[in-house]
Protein backbone atom coordinates (compact mmCIF):
# COMPACT_ATOMS: atom_id res chain seq x y z
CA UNK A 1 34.80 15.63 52.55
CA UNK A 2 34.17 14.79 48.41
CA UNK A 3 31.73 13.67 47.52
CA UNK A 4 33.79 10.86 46.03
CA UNK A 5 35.19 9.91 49.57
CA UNK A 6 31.92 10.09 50.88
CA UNK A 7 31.01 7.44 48.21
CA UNK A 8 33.56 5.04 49.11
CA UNK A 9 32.65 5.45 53.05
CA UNK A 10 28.88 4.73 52.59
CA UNK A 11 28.29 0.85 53.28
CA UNK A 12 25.40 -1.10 51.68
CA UNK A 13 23.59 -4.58 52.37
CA UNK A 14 21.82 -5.98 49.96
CA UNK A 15 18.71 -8.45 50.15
CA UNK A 16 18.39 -10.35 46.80
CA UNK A 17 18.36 -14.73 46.97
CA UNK A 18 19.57 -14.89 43.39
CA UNK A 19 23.90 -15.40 42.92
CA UNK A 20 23.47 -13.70 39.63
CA UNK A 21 21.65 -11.10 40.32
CA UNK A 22 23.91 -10.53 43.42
CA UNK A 23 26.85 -10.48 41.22
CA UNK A 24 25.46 -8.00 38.71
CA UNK A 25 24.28 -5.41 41.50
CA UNK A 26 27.46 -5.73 43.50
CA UNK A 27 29.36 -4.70 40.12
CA UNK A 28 27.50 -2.03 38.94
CA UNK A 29 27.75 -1.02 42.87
CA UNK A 30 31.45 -1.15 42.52
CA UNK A 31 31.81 0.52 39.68
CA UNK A 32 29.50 3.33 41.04
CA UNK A 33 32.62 3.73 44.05
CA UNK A 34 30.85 1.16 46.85
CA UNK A 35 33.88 -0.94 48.69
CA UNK A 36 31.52 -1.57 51.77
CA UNK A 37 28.76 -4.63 51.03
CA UNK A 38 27.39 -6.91 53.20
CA UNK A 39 24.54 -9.45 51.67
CA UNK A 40 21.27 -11.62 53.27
CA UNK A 41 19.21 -13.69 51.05
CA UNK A 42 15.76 -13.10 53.41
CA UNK A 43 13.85 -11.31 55.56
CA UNK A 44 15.11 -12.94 58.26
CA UNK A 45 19.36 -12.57 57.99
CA UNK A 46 18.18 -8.86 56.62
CA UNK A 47 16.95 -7.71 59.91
CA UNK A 48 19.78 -9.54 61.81
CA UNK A 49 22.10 -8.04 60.36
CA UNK A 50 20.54 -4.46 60.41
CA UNK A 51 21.02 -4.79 64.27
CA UNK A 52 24.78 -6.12 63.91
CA UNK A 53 25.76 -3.90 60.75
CA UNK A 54 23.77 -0.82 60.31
CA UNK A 55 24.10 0.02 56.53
CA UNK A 56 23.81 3.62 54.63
CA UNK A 57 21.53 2.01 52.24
CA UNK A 58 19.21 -1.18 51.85
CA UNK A 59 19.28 -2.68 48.66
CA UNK A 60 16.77 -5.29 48.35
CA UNK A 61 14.91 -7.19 45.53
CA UNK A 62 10.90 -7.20 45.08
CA UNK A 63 10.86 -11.37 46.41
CA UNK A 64 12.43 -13.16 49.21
CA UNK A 65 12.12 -16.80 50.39
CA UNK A 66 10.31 -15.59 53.58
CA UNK A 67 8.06 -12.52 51.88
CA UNK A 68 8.46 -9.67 49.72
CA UNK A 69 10.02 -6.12 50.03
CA UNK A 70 6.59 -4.84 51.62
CA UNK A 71 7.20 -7.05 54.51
CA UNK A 72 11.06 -6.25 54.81
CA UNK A 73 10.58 -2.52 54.76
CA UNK A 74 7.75 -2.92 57.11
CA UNK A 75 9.51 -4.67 59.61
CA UNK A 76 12.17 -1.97 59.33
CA UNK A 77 10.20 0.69 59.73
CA UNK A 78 7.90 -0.31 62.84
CA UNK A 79 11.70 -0.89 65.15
CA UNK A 80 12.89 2.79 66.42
CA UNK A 81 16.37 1.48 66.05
CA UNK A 82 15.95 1.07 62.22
CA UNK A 83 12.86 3.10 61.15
CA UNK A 84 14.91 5.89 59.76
CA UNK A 85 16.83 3.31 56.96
CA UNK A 86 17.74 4.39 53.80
CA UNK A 87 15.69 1.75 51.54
CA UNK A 88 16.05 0.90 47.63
CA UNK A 89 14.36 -1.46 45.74
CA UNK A 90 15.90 -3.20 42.36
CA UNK A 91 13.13 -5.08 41.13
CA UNK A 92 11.33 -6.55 37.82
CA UNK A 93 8.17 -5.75 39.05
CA UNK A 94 5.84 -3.26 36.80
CA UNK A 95 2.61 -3.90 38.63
CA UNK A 96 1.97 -0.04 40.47
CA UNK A 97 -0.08 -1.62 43.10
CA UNK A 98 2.59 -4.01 44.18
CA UNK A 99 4.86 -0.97 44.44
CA UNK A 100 2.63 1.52 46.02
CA UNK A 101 3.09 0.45 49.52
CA UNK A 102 7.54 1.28 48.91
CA UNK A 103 6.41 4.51 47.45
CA UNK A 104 4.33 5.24 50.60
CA UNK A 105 6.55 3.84 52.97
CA UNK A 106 9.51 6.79 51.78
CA UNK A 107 11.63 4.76 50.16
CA UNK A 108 14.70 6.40 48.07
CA UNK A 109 14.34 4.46 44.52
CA UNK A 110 12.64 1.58 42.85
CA UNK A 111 14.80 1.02 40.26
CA UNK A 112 13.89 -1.92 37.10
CA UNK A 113 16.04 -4.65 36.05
CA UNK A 114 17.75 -3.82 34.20
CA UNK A 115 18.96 -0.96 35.35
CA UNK A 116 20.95 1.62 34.37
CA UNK A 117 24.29 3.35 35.61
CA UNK A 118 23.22 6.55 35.60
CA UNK A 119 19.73 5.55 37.53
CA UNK A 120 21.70 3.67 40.09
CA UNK A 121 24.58 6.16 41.37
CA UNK A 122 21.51 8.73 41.56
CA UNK A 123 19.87 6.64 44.22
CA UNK A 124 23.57 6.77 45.52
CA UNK A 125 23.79 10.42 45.96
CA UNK A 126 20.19 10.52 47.36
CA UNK A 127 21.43 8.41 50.06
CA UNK A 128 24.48 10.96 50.67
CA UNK A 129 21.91 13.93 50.59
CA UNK A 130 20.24 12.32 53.44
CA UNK A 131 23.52 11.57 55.37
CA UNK A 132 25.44 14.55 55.02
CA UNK A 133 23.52 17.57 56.37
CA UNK A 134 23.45 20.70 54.40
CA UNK A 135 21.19 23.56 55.09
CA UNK A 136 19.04 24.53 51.88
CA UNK A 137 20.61 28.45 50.29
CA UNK A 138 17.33 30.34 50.44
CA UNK A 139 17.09 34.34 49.84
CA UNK A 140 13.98 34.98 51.59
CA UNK A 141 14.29 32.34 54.81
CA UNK A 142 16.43 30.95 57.32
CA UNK A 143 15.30 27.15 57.27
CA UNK A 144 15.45 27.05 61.08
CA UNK A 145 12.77 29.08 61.08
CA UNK A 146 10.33 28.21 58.37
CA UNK A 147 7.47 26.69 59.42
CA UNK A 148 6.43 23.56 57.53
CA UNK A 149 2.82 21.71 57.40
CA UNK A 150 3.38 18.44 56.23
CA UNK A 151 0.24 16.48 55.09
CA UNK A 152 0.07 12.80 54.54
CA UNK A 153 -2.26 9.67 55.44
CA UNK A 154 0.74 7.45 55.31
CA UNK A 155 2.73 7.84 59.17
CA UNK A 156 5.86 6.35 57.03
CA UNK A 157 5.40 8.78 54.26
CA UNK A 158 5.13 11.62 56.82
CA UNK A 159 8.75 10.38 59.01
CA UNK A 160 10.39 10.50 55.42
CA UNK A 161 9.49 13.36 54.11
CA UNK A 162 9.80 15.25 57.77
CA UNK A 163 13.62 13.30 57.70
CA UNK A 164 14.20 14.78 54.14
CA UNK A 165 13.52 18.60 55.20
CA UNK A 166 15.47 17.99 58.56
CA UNK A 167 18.63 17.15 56.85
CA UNK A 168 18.37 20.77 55.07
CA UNK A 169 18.05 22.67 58.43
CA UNK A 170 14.09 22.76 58.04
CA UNK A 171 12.77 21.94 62.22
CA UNK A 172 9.46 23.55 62.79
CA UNK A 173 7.24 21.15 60.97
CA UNK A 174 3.93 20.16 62.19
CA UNK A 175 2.04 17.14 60.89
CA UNK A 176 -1.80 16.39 59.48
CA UNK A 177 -3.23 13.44 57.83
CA UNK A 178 -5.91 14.70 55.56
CA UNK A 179 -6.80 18.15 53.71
CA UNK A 180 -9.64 18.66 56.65
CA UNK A 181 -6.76 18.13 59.59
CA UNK A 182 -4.43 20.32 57.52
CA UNK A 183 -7.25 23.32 57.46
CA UNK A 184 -7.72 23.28 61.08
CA UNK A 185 -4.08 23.60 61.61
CA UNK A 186 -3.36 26.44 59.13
CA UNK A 187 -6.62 28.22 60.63
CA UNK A 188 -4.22 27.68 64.40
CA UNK A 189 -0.81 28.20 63.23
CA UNK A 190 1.03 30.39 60.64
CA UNK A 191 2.86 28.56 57.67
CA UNK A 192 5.81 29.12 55.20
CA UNK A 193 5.12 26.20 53.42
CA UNK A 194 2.63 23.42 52.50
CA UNK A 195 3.94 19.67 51.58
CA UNK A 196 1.06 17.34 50.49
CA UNK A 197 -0.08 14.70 49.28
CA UNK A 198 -2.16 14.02 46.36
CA UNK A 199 -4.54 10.86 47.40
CA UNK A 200 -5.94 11.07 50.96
CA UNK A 201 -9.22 10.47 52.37
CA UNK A 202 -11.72 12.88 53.62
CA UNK A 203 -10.30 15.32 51.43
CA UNK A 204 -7.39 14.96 49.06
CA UNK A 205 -4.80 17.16 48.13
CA UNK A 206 -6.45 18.77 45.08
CA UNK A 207 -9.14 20.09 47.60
CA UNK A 208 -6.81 21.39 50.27
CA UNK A 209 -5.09 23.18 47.86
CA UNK A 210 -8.46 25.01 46.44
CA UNK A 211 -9.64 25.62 49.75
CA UNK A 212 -6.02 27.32 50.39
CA UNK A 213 -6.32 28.89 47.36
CA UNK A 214 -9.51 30.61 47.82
CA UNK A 215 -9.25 32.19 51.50
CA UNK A 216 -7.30 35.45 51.39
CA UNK A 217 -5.40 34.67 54.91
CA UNK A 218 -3.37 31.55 53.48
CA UNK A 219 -3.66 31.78 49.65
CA UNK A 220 0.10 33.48 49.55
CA UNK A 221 1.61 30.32 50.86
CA UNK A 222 3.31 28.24 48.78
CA UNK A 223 2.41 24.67 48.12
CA UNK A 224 4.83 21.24 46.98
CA UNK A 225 2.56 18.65 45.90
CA UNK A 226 4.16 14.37 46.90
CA UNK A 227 2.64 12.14 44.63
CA UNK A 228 3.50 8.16 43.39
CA UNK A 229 1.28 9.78 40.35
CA UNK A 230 3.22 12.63 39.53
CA UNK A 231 3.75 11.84 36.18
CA UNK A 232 -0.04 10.61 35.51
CA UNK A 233 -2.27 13.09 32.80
CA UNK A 234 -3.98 13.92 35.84
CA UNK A 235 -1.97 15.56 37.32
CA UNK A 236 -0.37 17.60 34.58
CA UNK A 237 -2.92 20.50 35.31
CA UNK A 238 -2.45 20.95 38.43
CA UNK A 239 0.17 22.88 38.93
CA UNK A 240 -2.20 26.05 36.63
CA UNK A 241 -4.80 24.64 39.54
CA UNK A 242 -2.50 26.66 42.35
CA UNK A 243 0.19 24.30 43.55
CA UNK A 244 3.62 25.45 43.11
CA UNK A 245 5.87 22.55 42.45
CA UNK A 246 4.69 18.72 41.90
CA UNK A 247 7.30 16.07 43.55
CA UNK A 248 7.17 12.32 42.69
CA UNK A 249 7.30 9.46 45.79
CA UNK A 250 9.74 8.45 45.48
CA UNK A 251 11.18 11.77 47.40
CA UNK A 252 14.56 12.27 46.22
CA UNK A 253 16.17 15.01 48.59
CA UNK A 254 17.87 16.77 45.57
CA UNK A 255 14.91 16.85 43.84
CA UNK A 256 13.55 18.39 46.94
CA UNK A 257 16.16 20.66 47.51
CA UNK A 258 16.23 22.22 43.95
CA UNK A 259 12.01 22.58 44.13
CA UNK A 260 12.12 24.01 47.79
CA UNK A 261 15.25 27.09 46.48
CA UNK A 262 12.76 27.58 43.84
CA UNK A 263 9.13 28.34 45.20
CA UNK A 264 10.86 30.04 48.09
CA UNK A 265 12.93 32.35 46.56
């Protein structure tokens, strides 16, 4: 399959109240190679139609009559029959704090309005990367058999990033919510590769890293770094500090992909 065809197949619904906004997203969307969109102006029709019609991809704006995007992409993500939806937001919004809880919640793109072209048909392909399974080319390892700790306070953040690896043949991935539950793991089990995250409590990312860092019987594994602050000062030393590669929430799988071929290669 192209990945042009596999463009026109994907099918989209998406959430927004406003007509004008509704027709300016549904054109860019059709000029992007989408034939397949369905629409709900709330919460409510949303989640109907999820169980009638389930899309590719979720397209919803930051404000509905009946709540905000928070709420939607909670609801979706605590039903088993829809917790593994592909979710975008297209939204005005600048405040970080009111889009923290998308970024956690492993969403594919927060895109502004307006946005642009280019921005929206890469959220597009991130969607296909997730549909259409392709093992990750690595020289060193068969992803069947590398063995991944994944470490995250956020459950959702965790199911996204473990459904992001899956779709590139990676399995064997175990799960921890802090730096101190990730220790006791890698102290268990061997590891071919550490994904973290950069703010969790009892001990953060930063400090798991050190701690990996300085004991000679895990310092040669290689660590990818998930952060909604990955493009903060902050965090522009710490990839000298012994993390290999830093990754932005939200977790685009070619992104991903391209980081993954390149620490562990």
């Amino acid at each position: 399959m192209s990945t042009y065809a596999a463009i026109n197949d994907l099918s989209f619904l998406l959430v927004e109240p406003s007509d004008t906004q509704k027709k300016i997203i549904t054109k860019a969307l059709e000029d992007a190679g989408i034939k397949q969109i369905e629409y709900a102006n709330s919460i409510q029709e949303a989640m109907s139609l999820l169980t009638s019609f389930p899309p590719d991809l979720v397209i919803s704006s930051m404000y509905l009559p009946d709540g905000t995007a928070n709420e939607l992409i909670d609801k979706i993500r605590a039903d088993p029959d829809t917790e593994s939806q592909c979710f975008m937001l297209i939204s005005s919004e600048r405040n970080r704090e009111h889009l923290e809880h998308l970024r956690q919640s492993g969403v594919l793109a927060i895109l502004p309005k307006p946005f642009t072209q280019k921005d929206l048909k890469r959220a597009i392909h991130a969607t296909l990367d997730l549909i259409i399974e392709e093992e990750i080319d690595l020289e060193l390892f068969d992803p069947r058999t590398l063995r991944v700790l994944i470490t995250d306070d956020s459950l959702m953040a965790r199911k996204h990033i473990s459904k992001t690896l899956n779709t590139m043949g990676i399995e064997d991935i175990q799960f921890a919510e802090n730096g101190k539950e990730a220790i006791l793991l890698l102290n268990e089990m061997e590891f071919d590769l550490i994904v973290t995250d950069y703010n969790m409590p009892e001990m953060d990312g930063l400090e798991l890293t050190d701690a990996v860092r300085l004991d000679p019987s895990l310092a040669h594994i290689p660590i990818l770094m998930v952060s909604s602050n990955a493009e903060d000062s902050q965090l522009s030393n710490i990839a000298q500090e012994g993390v290999d590669a830093i990754c932005g929430k939200p977790f685009e799988p070619s992104t991903v992909r391209k980081l993954l071929a390149k620490i562990l290669s």
